[in-house]
N, C-alpha and C. Protein backbone atom coordinates (compact mmCIF):
# COMPACT_ATOMS: atom_id res chain seq x y z
N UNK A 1 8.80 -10.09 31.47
CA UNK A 1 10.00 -10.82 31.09
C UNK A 1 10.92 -9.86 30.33
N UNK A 2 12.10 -9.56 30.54
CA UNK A 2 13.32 -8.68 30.31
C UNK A 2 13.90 -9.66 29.01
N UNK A 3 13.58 -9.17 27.67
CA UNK A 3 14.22 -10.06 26.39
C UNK A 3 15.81 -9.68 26.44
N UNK A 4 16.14 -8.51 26.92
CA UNK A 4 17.46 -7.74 27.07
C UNK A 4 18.57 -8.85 27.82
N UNK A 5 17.91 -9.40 28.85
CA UNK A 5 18.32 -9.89 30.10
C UNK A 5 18.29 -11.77 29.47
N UNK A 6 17.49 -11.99 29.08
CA UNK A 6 17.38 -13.50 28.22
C UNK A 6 18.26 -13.57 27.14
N UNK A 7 18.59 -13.16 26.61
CA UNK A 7 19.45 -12.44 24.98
C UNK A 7 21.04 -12.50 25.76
N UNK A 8 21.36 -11.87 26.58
CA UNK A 8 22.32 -12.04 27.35
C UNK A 8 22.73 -12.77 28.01
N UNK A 9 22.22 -13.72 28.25
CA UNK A 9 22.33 -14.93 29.19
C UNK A 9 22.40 -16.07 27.67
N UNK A 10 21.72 -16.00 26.83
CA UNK A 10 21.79 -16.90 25.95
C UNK A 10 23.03 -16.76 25.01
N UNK A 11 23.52 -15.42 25.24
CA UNK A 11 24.57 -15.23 24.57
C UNK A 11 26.12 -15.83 25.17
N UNK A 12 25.76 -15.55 26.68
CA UNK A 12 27.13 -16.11 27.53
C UNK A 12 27.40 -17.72 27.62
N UNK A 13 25.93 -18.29 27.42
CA UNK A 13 25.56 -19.60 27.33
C UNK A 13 26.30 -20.30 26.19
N UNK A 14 26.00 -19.83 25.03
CA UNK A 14 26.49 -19.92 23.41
C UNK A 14 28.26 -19.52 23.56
N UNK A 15 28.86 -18.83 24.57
CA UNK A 15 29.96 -18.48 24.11
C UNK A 15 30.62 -19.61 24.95
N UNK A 16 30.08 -20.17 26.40
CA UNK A 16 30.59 -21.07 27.06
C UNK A 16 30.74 -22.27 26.01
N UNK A 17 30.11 -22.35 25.63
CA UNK A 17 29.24 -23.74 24.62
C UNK A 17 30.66 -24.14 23.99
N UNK A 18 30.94 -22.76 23.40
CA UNK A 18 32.10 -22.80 22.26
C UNK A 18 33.23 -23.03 22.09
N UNK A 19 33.73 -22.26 23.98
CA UNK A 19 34.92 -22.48 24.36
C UNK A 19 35.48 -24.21 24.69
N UNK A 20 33.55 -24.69 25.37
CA UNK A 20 34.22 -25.74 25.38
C UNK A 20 34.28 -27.03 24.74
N UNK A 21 34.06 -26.46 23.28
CA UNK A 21 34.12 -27.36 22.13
C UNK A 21 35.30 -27.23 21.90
N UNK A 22 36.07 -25.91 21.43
CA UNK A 22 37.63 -25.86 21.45
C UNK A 22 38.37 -26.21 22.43
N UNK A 23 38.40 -26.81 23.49
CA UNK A 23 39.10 -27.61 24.64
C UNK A 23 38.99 -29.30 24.19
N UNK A 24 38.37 -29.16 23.51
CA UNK A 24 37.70 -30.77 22.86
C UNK A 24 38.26 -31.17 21.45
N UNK A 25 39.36 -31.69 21.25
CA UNK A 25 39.66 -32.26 20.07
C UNK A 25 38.33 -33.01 19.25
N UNK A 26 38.73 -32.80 17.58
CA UNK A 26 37.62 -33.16 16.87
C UNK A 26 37.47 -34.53 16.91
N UNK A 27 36.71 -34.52 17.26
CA UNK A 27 36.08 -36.33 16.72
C UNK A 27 36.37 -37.02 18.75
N UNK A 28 36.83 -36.30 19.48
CA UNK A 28 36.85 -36.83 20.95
C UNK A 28 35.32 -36.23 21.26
N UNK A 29 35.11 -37.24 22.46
CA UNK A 29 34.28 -36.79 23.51
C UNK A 29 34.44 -36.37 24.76
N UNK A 30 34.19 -35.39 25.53
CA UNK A 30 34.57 -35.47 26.77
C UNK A 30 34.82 -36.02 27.71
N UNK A 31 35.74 -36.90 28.85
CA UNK A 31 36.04 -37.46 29.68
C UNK A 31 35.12 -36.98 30.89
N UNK A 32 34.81 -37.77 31.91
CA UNK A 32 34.80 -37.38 33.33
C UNK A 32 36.47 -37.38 33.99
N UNK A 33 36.34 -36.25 35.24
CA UNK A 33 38.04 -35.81 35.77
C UNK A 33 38.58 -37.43 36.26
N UNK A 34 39.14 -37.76 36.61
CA UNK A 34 39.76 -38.76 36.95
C UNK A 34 39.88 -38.15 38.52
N UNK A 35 39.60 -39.77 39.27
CA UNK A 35 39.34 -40.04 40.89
C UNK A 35 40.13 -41.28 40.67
N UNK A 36 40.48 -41.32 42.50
CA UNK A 36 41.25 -42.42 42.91
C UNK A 36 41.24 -43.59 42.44
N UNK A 37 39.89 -43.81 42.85
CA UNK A 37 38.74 -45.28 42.40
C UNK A 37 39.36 -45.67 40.56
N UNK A 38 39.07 -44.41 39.98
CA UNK A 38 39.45 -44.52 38.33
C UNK A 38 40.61 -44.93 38.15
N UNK A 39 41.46 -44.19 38.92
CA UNK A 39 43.30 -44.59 38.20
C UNK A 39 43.65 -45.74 39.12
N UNK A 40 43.01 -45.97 40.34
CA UNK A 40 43.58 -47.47 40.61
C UNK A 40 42.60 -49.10 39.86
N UNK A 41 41.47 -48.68 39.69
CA UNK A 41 40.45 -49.88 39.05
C UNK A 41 40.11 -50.44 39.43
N UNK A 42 39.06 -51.35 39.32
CA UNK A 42 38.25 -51.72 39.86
C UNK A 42 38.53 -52.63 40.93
N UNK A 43 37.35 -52.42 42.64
CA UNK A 43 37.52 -52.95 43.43
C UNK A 43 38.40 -52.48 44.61
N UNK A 44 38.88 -50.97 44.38
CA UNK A 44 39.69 -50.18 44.73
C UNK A 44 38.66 -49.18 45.93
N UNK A 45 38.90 -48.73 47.12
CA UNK A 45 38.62 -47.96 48.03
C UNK A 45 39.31 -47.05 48.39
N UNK A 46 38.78 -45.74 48.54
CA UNK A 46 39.75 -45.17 49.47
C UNK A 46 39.56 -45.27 51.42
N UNK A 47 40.63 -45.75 51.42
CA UNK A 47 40.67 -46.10 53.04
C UNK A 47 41.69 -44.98 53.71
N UNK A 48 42.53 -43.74 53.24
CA UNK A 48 42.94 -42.75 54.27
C UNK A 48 43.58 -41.78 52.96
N UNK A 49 43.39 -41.04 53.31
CA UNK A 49 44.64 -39.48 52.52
C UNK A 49 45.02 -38.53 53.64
N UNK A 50 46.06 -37.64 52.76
CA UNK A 50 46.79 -37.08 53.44
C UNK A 50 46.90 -35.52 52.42
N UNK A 51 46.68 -34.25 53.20
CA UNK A 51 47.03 -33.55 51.97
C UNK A 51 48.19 -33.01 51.89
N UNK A 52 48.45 -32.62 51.00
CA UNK A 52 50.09 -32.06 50.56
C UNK A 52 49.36 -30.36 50.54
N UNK A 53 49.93 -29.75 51.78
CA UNK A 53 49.29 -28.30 51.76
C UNK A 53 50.28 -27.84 52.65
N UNK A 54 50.46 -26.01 52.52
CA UNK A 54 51.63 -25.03 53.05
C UNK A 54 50.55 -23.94 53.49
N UNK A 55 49.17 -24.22 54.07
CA UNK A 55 48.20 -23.40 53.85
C UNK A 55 47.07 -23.12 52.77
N UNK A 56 48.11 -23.41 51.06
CA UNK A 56 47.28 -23.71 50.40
C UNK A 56 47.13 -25.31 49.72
N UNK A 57 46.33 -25.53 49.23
CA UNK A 57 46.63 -26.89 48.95
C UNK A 57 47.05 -27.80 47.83
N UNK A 58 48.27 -27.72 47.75
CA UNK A 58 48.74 -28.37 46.39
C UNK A 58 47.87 -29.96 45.83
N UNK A 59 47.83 -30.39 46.57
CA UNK A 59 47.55 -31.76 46.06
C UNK A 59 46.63 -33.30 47.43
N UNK A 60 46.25 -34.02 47.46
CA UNK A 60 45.83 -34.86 47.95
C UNK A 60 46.38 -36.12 47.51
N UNK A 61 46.95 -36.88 48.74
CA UNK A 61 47.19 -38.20 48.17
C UNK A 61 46.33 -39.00 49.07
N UNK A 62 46.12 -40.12 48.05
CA UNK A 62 44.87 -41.25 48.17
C UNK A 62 45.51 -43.12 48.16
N UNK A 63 45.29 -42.84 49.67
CA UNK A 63 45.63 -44.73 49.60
C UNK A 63 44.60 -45.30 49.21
N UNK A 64 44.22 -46.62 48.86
CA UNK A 64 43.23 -47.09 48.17
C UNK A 64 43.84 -48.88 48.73
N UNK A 65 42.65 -49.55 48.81
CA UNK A 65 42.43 -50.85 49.43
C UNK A 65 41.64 -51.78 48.48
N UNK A 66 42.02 -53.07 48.38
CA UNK A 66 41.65 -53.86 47.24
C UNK A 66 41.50 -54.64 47.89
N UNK A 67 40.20 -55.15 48.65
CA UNK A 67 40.62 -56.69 49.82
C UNK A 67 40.13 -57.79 49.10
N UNK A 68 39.48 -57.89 47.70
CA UNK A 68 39.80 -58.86 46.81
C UNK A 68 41.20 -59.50 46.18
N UNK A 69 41.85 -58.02 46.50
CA UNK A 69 43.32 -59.30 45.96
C UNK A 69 45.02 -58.69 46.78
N UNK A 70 44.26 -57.77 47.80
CA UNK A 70 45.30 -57.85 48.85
C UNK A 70 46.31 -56.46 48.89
N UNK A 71 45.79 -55.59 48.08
CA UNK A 71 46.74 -54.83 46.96
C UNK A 71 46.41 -53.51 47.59
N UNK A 72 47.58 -52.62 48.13
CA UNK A 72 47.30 -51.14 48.47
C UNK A 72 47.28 -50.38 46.68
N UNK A 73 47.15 -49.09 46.97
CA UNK A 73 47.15 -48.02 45.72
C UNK A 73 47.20 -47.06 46.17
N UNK A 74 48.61 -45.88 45.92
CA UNK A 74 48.40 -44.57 46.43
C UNK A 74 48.06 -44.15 44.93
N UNK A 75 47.74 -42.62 44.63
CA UNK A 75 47.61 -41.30 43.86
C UNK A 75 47.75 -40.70 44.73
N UNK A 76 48.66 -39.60 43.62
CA UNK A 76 48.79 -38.22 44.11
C UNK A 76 48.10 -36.95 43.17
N UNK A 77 46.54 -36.77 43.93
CA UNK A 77 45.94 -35.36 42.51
C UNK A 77 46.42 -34.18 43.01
N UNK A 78 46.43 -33.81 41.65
CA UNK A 78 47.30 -32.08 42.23
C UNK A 78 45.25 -31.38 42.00
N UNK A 79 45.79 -30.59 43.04
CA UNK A 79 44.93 -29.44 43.23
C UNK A 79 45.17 -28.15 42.51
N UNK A 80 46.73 -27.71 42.93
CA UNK A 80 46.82 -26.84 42.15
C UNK A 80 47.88 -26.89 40.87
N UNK A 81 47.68 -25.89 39.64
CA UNK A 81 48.29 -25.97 38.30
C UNK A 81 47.66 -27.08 37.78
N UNK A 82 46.50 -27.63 37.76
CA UNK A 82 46.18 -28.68 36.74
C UNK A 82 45.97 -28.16 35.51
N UNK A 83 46.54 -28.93 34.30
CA UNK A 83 46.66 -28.71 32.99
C UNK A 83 48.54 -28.49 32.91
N UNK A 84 48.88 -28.11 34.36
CA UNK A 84 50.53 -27.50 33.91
C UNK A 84 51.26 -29.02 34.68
N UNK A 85 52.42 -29.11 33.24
CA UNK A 85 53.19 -30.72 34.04
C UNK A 85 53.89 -29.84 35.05
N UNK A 86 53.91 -30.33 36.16
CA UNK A 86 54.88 -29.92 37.55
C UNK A 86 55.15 -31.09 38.12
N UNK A 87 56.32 -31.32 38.78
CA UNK A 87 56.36 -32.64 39.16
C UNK A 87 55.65 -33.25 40.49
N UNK A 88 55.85 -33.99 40.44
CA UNK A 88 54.13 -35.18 41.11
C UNK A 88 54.91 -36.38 41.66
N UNK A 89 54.50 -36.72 43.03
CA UNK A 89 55.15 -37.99 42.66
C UNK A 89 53.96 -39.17 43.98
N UNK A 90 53.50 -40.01 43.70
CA UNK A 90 53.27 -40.96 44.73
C UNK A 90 53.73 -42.15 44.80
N UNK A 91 54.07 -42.54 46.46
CA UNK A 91 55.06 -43.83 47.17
C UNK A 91 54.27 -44.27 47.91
N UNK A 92 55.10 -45.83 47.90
CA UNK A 92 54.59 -46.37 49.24
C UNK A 92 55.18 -47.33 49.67
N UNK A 93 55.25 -47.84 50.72
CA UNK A 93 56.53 -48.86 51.01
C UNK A 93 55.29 -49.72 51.79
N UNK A 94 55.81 -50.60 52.37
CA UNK A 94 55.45 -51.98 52.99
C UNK A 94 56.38 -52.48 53.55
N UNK A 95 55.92 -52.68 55.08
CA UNK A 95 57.20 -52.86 56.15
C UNK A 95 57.18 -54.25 56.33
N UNK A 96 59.02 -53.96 56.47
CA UNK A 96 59.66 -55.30 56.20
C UNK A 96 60.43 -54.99 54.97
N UNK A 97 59.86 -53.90 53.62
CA UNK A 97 61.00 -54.29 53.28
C UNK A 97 61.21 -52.62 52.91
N UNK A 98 62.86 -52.60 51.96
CA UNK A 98 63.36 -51.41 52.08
C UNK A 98 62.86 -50.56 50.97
N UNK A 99 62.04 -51.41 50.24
CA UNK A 99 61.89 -50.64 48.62
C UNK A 99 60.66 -50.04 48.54
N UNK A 100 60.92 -48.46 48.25
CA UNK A 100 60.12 -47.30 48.51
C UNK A 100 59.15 -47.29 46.86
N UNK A 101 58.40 -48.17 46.82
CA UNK A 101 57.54 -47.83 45.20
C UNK A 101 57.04 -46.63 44.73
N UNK A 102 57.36 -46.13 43.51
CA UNK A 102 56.86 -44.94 43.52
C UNK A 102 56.68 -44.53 41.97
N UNK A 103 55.51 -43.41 41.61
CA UNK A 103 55.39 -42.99 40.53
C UNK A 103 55.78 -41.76 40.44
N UNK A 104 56.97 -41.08 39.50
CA UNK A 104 57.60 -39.49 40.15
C UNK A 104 57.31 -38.97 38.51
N UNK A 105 57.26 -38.13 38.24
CA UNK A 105 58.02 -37.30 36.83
C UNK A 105 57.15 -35.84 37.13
N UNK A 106 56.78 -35.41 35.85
CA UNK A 106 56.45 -33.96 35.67
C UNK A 106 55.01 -34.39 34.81
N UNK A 107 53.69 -34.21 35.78
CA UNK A 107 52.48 -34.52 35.43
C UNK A 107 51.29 -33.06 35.43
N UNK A 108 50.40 -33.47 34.49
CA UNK A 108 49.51 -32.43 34.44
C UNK A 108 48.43 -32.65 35.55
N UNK A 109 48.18 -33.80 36.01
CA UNK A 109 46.97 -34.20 36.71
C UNK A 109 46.87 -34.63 37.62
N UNK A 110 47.87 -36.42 37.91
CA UNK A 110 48.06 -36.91 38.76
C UNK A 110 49.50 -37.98 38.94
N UNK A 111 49.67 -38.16 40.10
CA UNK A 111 50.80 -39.58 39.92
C UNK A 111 50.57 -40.48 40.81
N UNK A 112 51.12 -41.73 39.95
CA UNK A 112 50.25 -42.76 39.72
C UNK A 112 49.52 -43.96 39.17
N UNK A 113 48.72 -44.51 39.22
CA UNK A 113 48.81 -45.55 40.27
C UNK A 113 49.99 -46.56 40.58
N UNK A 114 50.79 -46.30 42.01
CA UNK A 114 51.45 -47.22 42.83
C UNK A 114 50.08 -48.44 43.15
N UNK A 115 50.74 -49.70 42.99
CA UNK A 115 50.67 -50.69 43.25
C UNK A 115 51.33 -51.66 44.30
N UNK A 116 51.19 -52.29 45.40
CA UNK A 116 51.60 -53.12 45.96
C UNK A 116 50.52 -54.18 46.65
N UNK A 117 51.26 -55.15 46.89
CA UNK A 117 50.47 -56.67 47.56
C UNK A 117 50.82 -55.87 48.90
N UNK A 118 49.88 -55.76 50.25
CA UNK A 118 50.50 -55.55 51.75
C UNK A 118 49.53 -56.35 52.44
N UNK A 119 49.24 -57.23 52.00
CA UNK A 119 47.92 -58.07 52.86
C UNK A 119 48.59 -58.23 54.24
N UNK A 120 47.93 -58.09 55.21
CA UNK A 120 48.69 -58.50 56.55
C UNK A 120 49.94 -57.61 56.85
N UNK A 121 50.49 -56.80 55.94
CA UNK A 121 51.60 -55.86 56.59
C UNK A 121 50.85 -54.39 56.76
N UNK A 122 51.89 -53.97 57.41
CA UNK A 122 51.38 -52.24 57.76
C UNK A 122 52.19 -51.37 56.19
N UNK A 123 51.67 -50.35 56.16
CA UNK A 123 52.05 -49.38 54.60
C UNK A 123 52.73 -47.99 55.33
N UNK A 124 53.32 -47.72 54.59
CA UNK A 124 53.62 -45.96 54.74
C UNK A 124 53.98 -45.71 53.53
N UNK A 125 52.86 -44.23 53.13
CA UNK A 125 52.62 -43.75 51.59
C UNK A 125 52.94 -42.45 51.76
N UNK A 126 52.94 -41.63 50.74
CA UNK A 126 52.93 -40.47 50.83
C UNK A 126 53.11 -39.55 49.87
N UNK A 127 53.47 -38.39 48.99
CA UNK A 127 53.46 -37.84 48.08
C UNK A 127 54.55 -36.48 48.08
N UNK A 128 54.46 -35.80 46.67
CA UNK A 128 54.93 -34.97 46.94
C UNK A 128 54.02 -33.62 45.53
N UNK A 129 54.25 -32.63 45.44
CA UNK A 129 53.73 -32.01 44.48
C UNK A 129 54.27 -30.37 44.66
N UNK A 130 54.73 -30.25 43.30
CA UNK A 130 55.76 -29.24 43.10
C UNK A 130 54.84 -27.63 42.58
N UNK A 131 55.42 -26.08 42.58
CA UNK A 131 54.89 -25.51 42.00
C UNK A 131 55.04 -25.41 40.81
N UNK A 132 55.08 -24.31 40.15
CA UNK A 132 56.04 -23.95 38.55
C UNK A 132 57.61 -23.56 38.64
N UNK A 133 57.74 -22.93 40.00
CA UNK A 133 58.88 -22.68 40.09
C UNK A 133 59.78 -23.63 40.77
N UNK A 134 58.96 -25.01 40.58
CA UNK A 134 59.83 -26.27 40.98
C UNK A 134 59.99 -26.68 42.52
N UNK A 135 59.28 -25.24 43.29
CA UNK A 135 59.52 -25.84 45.07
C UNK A 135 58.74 -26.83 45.06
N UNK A 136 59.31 -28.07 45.85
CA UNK A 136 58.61 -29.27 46.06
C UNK A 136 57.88 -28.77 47.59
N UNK A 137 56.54 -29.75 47.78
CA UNK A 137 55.87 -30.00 49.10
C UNK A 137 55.48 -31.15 49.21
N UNK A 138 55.87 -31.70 50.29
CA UNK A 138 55.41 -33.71 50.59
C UNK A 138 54.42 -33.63 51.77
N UNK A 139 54.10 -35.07 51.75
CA UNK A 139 53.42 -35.45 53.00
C UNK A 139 53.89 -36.90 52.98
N UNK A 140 53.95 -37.10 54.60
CA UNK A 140 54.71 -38.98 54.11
C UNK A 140 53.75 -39.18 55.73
N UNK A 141 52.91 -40.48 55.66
CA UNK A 141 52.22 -41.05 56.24
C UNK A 141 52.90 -41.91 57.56
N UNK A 142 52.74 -41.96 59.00
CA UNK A 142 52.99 -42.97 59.69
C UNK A 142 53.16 -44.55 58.94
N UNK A 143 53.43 -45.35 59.81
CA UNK A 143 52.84 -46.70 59.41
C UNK A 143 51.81 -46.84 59.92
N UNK A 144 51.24 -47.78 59.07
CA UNK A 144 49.77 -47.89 59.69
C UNK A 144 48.77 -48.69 58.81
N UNK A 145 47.51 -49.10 58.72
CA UNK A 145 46.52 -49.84 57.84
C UNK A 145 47.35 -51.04 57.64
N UNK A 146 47.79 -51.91 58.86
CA UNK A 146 48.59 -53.34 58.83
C UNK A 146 47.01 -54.14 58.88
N UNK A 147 47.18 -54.62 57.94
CA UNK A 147 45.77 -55.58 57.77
C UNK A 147 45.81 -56.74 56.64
């Protein structure tokens, strides 16, 4: 057994430890990351996404299905720059009518949760997610999931 090699490993161990106590405000506990399921609540599915990618992949947006009370849910998670606000945005409309719902601003994580009733209508969702230097990239969904 190499004590050289154990000593070193216990040391990188101890320094991880540390860093990620200082990422951790005093007296908080750590969170789990936040998923679709989480920011829309309970009873929530994901039933289709779409990713927001130029090759690489900025972000994923997540429709989500509630057939207890009739209710779509997009998010939009960014993939890339998490921790940096860039702007974010997830929509979704419901045909028939003209009003495009949507959660937009300048987010570290995600945008989100859109809400709508579409029981029996068809949806078209979609997203968008920006770099640092502000170029936007979307994805906007067919219609479709009329149920």
């Amino acid at each position: 057994m190499d004590v050289g090699r154990i000593s070193a490993r216990a040391l990188v161990t101890a320094a991880a430890a540390a860093l990620l106590l200082q990422a951790v405000p005093a007296g908080a506990t750590p969170t789990a990351a936040a998923t679709p399921q989480s920011v829309c609540g309970s009873g929530y599915r994901v039933i289709d996404s779409l990713p927001i990618s130029t090759g690489k992949l900025w972000a994923t947006v997540y429709l989500l299905y509630n057939g207890g009370n009739g209710y779509n849910c997009v998010v939009t998670m960014k993939a890339t720059d998490l921790g940096t606000a860039t702007y974010t945005e997830a929509r979704i409309q419901v045909s028939g009518s003209s009003t495009i719902h949507r959660d937009r601003g300048n987010f570290t994580t995600y945008a989100g949760p859109v809400r709508v009733n579409a029981a029996g209508k068809c949806v078209q969702y979609g997203g968008i997610a920006s770099d640092r230097a502000g170029q936007r990239f979307q994805s906007l969904s067919s219609w479709g999931h009329c149920g």
